[in-house]
PDB file of N, CA and C in Angstrom:
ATOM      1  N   UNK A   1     170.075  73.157-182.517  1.00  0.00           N
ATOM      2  CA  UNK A   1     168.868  73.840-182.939  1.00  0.00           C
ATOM      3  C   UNK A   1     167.696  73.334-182.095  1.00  0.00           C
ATOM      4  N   UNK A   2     167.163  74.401-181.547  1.00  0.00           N
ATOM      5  CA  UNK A   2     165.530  73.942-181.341  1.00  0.00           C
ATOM      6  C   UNK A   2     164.132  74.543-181.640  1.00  0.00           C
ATOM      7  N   UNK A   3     163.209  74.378-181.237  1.00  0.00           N
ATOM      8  CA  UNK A   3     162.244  74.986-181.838  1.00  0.00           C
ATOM      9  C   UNK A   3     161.002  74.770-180.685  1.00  0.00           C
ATOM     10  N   UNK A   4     160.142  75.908-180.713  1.00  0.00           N
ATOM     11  CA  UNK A   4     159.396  76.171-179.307  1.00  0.00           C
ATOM     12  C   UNK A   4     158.070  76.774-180.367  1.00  0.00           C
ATOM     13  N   UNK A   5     157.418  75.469-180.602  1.00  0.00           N
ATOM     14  CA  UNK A   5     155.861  76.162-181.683  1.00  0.00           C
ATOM     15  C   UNK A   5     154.952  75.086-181.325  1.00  0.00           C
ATOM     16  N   UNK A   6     153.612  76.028-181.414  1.00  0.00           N
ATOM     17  CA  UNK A   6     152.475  75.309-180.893  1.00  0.00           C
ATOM     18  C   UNK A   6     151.280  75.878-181.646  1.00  0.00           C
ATOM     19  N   UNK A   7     150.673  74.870-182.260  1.00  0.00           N
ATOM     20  CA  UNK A   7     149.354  75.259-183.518  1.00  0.00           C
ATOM     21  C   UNK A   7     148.142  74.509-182.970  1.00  0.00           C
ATOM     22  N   UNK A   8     147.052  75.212-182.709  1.00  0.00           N
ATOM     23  CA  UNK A   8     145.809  74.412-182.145  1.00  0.00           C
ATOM     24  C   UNK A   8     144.782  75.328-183.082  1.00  0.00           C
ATOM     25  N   UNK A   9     144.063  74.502-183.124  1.00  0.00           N
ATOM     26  CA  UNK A   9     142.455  74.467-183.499  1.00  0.00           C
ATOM     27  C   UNK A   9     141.778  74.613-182.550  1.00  0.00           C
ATOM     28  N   UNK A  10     140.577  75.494-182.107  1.00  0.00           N
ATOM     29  CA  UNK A  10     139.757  74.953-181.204  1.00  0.00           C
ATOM     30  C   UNK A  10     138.708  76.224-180.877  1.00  0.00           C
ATOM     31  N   UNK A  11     137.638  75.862-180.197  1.00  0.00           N
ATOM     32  CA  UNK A  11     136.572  77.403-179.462  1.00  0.00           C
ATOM     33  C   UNK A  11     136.748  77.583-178.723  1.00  0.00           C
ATOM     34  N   UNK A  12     136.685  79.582-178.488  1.00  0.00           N
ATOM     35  CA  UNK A  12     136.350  80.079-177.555  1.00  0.00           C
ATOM     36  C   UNK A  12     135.921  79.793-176.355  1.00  0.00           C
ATOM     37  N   UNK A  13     136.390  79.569-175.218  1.00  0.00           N
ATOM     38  CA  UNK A  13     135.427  79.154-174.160  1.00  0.00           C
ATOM     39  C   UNK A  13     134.540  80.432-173.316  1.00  0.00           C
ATOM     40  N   UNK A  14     135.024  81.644-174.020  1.00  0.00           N
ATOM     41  CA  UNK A  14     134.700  83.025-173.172  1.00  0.00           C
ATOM     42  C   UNK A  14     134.740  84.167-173.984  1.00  0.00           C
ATOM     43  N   UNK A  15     134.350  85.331-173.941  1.00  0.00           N
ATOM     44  CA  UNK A  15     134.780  86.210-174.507  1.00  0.00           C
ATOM     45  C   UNK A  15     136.467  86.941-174.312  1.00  0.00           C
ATOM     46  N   UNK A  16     137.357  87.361-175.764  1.00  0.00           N
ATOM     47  CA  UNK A  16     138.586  87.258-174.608  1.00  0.00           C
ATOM     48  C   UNK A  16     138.499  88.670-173.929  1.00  0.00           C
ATOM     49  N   UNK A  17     139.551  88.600-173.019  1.00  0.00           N
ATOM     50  CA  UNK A  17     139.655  89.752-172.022  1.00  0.00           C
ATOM     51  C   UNK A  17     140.902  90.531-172.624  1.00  0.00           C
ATOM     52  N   UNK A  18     140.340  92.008-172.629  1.00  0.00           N
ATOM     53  CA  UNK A  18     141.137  92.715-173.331  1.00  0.00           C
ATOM     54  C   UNK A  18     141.903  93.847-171.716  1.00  0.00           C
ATOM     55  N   UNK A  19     142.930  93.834-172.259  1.00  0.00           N
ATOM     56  CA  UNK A  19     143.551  94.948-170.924  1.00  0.00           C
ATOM     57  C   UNK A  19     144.826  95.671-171.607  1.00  0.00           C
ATOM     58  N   UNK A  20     145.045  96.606-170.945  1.00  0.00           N
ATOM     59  CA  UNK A  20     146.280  97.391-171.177  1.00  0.00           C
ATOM     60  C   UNK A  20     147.424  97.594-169.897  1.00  0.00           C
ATOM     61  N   UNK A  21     148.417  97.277-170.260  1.00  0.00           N
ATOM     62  CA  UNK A  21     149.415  97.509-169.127  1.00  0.00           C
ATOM     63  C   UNK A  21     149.838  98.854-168.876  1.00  0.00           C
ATOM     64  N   UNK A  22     150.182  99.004-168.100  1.00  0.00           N
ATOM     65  CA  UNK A  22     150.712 100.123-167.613  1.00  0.00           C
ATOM     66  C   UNK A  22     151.437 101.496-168.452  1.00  0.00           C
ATOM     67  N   UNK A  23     152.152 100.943-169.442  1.00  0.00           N
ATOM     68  CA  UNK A  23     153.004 101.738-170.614  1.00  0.00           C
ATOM     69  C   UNK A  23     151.652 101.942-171.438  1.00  0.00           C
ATOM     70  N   UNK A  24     150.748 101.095-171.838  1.00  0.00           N
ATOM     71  CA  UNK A  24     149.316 101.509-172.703  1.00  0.00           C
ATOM     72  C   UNK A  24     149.576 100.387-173.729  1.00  0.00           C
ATOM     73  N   UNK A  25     150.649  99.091-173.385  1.00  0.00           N
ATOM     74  CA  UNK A  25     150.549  97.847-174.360  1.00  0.00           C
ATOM     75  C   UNK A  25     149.364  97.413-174.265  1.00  0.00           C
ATOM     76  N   UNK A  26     148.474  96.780-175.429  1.00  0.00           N
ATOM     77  CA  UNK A  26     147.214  96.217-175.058  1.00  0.00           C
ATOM     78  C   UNK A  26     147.869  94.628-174.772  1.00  0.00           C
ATOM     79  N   UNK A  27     146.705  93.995-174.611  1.00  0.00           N
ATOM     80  CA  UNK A  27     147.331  92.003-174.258  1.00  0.00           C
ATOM     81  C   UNK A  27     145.614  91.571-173.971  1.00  0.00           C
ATOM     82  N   UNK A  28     145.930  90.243-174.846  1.00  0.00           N
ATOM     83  CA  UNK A  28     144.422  90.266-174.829  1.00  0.00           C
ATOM     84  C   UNK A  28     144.560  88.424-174.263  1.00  0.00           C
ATOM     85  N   UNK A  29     143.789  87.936-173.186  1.00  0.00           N
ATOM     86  CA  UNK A  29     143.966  86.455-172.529  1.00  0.00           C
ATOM     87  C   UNK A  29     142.763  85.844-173.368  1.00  0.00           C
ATOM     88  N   UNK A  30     142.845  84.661-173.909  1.00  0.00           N
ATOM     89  CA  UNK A  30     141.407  83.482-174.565  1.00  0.00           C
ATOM     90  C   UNK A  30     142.307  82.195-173.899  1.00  0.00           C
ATOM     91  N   UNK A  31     140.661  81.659-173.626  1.00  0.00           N
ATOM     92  CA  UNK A  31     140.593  80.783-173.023  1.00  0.00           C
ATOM     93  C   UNK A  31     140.111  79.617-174.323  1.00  0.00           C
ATOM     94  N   UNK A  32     141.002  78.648-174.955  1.00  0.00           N
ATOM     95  CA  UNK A  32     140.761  77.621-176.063  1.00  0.00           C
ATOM     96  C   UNK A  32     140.639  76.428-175.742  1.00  0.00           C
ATOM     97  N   UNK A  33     139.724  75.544-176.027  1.00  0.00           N
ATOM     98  CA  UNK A  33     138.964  74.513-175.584  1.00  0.00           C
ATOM     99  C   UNK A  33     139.476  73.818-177.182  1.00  0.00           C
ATOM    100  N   UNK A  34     140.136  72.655-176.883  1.00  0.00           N
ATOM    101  CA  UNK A  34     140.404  71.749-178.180  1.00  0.00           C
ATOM    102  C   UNK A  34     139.415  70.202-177.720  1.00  0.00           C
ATOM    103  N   UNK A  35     139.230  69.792-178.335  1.00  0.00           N
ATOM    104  CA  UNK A  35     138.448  68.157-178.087  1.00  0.00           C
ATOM    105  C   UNK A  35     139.006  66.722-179.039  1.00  0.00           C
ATOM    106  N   UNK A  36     138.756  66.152-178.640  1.00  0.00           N
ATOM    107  CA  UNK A  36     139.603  64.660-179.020  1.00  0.00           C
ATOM    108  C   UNK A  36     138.206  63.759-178.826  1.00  0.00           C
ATOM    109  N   UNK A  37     137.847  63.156-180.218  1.00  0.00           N
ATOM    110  CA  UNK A  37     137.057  61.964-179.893  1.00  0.00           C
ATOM    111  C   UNK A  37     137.516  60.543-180.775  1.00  0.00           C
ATOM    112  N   UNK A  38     137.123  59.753-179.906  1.00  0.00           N
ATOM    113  CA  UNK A  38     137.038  58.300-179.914  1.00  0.00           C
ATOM    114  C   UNK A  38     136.128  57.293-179.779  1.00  0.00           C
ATOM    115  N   UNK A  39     136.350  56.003-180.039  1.00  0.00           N
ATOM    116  CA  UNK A  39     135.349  54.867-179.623  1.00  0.00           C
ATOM    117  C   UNK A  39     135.882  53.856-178.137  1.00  0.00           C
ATOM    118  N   UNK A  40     135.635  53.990-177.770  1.00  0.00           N
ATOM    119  CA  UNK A  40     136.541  52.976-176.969  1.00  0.00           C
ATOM    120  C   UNK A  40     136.322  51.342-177.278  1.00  0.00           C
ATOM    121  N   UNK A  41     136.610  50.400-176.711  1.00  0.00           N
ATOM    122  CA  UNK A  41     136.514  49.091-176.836  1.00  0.00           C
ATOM    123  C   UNK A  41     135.267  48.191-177.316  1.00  0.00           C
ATOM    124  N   UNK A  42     134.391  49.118-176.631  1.00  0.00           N
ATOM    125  CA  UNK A  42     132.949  48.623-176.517  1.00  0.00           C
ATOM    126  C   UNK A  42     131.569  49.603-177.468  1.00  0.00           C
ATOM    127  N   UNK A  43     132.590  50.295-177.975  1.00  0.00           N
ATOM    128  CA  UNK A  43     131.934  51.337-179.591  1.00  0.00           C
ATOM    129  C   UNK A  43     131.204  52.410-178.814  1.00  0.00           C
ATOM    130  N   UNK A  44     131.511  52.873-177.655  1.00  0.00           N
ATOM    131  CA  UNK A  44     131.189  53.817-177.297  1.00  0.00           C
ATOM    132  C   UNK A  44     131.739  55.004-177.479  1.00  0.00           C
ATOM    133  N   UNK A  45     130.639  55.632-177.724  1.00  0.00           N
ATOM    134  CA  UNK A  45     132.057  57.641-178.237  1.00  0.00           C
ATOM    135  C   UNK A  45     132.036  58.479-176.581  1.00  0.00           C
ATOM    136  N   UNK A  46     133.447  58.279-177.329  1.00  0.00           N
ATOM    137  CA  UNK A  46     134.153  59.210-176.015  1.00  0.00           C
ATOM    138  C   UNK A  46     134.773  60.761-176.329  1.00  0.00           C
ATOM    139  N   UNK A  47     135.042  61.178-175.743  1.00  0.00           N
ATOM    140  CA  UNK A  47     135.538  62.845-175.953  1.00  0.00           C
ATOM    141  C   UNK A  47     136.182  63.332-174.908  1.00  0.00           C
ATOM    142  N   UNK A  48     137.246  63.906-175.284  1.00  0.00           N
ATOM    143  CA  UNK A  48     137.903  64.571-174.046  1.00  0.00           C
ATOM    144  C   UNK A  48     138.355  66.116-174.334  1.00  0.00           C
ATOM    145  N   UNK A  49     138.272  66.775-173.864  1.00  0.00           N
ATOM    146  CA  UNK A  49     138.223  68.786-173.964  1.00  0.00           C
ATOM    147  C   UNK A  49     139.521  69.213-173.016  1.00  0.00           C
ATOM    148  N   UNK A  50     140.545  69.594-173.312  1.00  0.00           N
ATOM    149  CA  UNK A  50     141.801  70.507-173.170  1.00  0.00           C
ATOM    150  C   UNK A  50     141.546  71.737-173.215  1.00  0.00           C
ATOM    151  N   UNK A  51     141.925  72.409-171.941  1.00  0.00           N
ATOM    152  CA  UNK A  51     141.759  74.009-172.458  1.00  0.00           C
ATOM    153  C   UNK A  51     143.517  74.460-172.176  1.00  0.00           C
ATOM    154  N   UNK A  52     143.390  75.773-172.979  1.00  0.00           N
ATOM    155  CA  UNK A  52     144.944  75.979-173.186  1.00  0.00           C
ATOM    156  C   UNK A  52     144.612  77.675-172.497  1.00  0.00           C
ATOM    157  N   UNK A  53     145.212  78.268-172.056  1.00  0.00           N
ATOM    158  CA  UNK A  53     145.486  79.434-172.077  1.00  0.00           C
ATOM    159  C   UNK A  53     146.098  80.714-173.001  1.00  0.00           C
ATOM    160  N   UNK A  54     145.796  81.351-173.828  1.00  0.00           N
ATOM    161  CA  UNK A  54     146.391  81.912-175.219  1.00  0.00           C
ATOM    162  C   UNK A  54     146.608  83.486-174.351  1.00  0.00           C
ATOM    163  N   UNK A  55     147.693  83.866-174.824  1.00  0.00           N
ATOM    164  CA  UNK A  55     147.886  85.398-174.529  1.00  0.00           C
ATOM    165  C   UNK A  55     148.369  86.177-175.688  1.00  0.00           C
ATOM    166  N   UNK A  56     148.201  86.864-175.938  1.00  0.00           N
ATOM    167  CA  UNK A  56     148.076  87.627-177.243  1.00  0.00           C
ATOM    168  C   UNK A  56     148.993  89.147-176.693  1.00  0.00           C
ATOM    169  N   UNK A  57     149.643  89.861-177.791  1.00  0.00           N
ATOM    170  CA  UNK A  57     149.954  91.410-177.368  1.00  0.00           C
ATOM    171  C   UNK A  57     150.238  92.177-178.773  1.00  0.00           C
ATOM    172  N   UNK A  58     150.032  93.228-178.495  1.00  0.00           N
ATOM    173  CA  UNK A  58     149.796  94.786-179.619  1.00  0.00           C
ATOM    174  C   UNK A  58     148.819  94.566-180.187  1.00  0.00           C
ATOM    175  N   UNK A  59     149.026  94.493-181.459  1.00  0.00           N
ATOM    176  CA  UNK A  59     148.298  94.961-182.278  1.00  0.00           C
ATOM    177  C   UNK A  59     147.092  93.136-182.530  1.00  0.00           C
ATOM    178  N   UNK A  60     147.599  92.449-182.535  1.00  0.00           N
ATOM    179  CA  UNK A  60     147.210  91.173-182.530  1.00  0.00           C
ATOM    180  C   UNK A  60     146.399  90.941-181.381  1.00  0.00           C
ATOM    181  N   UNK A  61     146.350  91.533-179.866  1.00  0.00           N
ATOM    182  CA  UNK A  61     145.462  91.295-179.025  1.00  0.00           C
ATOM    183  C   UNK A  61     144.172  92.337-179.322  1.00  0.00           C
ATOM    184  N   UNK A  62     144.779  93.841-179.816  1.00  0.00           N
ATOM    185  CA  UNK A  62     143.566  94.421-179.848  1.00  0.00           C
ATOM    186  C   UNK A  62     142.524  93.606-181.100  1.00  0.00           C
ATOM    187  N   UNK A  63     143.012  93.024-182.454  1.00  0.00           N
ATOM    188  CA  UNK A  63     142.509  92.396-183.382  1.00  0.00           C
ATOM    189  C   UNK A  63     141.406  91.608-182.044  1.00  0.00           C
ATOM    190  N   UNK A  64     141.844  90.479-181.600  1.00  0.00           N
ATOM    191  CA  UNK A  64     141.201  89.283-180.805  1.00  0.00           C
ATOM    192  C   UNK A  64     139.898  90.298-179.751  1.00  0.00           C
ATOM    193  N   UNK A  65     140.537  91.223-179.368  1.00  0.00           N
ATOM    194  CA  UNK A  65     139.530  91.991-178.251  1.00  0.00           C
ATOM    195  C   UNK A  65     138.170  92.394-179.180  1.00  0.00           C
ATOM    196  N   UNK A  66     138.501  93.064-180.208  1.00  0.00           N
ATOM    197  CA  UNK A  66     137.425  93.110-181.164  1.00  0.00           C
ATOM    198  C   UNK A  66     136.810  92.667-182.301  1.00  0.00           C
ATOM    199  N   UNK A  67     137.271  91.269-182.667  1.00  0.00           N
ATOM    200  CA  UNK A  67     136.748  91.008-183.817  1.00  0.00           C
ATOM    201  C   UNK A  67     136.297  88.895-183.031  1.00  0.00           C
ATOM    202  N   UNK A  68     136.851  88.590-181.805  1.00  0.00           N
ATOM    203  CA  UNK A  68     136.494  87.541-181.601  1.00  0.00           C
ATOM    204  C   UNK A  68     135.574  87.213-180.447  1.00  0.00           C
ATOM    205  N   UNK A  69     134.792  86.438-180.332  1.00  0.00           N
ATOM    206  CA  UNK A  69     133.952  86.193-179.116  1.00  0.00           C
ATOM    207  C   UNK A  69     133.742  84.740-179.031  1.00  0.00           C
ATOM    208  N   UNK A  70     133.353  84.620-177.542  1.00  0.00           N
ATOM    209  CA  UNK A  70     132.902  83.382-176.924  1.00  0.00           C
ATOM    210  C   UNK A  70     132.309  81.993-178.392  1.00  0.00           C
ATOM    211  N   UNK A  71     132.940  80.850-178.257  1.00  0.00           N
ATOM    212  CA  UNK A  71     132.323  79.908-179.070  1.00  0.00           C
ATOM    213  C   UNK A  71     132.590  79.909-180.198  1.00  0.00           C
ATOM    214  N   UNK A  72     133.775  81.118-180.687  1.00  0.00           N
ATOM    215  CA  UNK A  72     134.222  81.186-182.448  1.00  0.00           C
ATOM    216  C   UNK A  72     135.364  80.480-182.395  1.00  0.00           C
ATOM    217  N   UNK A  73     135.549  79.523-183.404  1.00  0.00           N
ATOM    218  CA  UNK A  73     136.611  78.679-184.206  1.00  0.00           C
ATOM    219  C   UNK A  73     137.577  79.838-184.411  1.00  0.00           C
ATOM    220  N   UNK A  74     138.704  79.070-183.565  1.00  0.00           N
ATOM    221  CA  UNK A  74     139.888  80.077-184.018  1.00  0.00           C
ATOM    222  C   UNK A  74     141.204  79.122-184.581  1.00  0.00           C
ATOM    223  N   UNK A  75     142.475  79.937-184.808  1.00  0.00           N
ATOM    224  CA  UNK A  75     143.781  79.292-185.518  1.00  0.00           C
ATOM    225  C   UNK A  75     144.387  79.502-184.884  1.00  0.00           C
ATOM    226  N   UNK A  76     145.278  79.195-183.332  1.00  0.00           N
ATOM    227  CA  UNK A  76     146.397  79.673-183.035  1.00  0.00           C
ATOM    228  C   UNK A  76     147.732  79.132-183.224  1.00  0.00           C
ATOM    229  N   UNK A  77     148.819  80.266-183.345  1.00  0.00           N
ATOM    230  CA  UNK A  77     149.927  79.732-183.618  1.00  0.00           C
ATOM    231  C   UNK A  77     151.042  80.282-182.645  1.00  0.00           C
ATOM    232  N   UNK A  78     151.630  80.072-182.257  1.00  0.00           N
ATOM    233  CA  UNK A  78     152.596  80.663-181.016  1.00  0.00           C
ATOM    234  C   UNK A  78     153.542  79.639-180.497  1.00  0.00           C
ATOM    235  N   UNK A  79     154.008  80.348-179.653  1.00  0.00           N
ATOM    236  CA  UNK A  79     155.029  79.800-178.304  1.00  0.00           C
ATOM    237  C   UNK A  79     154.479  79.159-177.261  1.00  0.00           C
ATOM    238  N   UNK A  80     154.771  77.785-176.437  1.00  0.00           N
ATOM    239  CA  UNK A  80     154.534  77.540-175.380  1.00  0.00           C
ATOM    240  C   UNK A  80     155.458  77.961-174.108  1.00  0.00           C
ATOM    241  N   UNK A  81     155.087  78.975-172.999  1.00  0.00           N
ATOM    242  CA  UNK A  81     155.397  79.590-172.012  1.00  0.00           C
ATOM    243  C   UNK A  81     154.914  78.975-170.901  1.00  0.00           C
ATOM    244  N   UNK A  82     156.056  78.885-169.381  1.00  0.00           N
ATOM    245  CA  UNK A  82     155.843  78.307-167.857  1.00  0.00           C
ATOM    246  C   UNK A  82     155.938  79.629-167.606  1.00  0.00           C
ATOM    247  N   UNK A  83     154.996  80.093-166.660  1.00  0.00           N
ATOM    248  CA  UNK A  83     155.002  81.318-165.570  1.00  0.00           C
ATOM    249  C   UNK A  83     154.561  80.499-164.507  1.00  0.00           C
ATOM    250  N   UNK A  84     155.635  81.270-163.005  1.00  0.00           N
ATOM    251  CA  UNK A  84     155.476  80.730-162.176  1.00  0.00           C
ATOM    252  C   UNK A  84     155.059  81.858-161.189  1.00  0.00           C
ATOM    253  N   UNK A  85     154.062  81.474-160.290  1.00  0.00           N
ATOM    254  CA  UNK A  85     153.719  82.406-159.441  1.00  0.00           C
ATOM    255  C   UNK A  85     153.257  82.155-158.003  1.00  0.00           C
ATOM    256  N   UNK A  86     152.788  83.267-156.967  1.00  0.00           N
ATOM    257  CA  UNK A  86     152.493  82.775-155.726  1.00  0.00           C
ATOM    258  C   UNK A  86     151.095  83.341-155.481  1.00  0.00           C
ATOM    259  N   UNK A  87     150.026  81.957-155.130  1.00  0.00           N
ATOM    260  CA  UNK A  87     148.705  82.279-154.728  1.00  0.00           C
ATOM    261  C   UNK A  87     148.075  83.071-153.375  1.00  0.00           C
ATOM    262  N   UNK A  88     146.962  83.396-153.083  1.00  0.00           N
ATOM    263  CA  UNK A  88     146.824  84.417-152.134  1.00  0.00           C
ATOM    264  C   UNK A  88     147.271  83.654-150.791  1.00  0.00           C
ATOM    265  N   UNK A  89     147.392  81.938-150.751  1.00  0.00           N
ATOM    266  CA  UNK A  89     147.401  81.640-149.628  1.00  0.00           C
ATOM    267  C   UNK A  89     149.270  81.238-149.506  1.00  0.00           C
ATOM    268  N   UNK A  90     149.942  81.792-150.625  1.00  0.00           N
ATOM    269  CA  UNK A  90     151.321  81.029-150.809  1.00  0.00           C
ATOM    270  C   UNK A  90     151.792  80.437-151.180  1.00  0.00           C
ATOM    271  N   UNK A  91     151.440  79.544-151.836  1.00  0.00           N
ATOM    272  CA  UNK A  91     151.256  78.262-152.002  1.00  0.00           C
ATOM    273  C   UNK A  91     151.884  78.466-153.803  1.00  0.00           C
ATOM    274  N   UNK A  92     152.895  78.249-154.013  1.00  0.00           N
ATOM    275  CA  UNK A  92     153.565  78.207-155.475  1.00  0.00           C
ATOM    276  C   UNK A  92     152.995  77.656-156.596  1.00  0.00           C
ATOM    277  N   UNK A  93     152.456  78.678-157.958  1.00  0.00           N
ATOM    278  CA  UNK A  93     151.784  78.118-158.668  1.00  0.00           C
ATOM    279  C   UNK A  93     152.738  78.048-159.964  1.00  0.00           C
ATOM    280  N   UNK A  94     152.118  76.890-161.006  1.00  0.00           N
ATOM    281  CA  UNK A  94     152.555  77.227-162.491  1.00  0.00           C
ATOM    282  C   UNK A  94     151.663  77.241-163.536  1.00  0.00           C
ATOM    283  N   UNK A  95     151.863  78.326-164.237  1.00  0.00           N
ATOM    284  CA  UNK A  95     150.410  78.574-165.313  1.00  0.00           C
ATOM    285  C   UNK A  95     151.583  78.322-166.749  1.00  0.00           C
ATOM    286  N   UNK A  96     151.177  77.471-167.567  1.00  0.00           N
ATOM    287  CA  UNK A  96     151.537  76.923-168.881  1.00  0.00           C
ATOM    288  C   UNK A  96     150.400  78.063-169.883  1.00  0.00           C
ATOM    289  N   UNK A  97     151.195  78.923-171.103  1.00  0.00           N
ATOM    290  CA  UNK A  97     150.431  79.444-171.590  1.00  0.00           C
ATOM    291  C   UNK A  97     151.250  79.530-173.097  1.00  0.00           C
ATOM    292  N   UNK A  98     150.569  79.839-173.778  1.00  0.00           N
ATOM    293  CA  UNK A  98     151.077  79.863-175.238  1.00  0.00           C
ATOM    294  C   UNK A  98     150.703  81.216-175.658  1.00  0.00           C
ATOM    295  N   UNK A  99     151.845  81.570-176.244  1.00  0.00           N
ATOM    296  CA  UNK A  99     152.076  83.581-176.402  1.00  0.00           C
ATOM    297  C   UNK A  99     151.828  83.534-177.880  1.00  0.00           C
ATOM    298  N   UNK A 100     150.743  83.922-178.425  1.00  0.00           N
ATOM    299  CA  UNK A 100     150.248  83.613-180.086  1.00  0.00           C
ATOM    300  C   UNK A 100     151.411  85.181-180.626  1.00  0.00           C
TER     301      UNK A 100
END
């Protein structure tokens, strides 16, 4: 048995981007900013900001295209996904994204 789930808390870093593919699926991309704070040794506060990539589809991306914007507290729950791809100069990329 295994299991492929991923739950974050966190804001908007953008408004998301809403698009339709080719067949007329909608898919909607947010950009989620989570933060982590601490003290370190010397009682200083520290913070550190993760952004995740969220991709959304049907009926659930059009929801996000219109009811969410830049800087709103959201809940995601999904899959973590590797897509691998090639940049304009060639050069082999990998984008880590979580499919809510």
């Amino acid at each position: 048995m295994s299991l492929n789930r991923v739950t974050l808390i966190g804001h908007l870093g953008g408004d998301p981007e809403l698009k339709y593919t080719q067949s007329g699926q909608a898919v909607c991309e947010l950009r989620l900013a989570t933060n982590e704070r601490w003290k370190d040794k010397q009682g200083n506060a520290q913070e550190k900001v993760e952004w995740h990539r969220v991709v959304c589809w049907g009926q659930t991306a059009e929801f996000c295209g219109e009811y969410l914007g830049k800087g709103r507290l959201v809940f995601v729950a999904g899959r973590l996904t590797y897509r691998k791809w090639e940049d304009k100069d060639g050069q082999k990329r990998i984008t880590t994204e979580i499919i809510a």
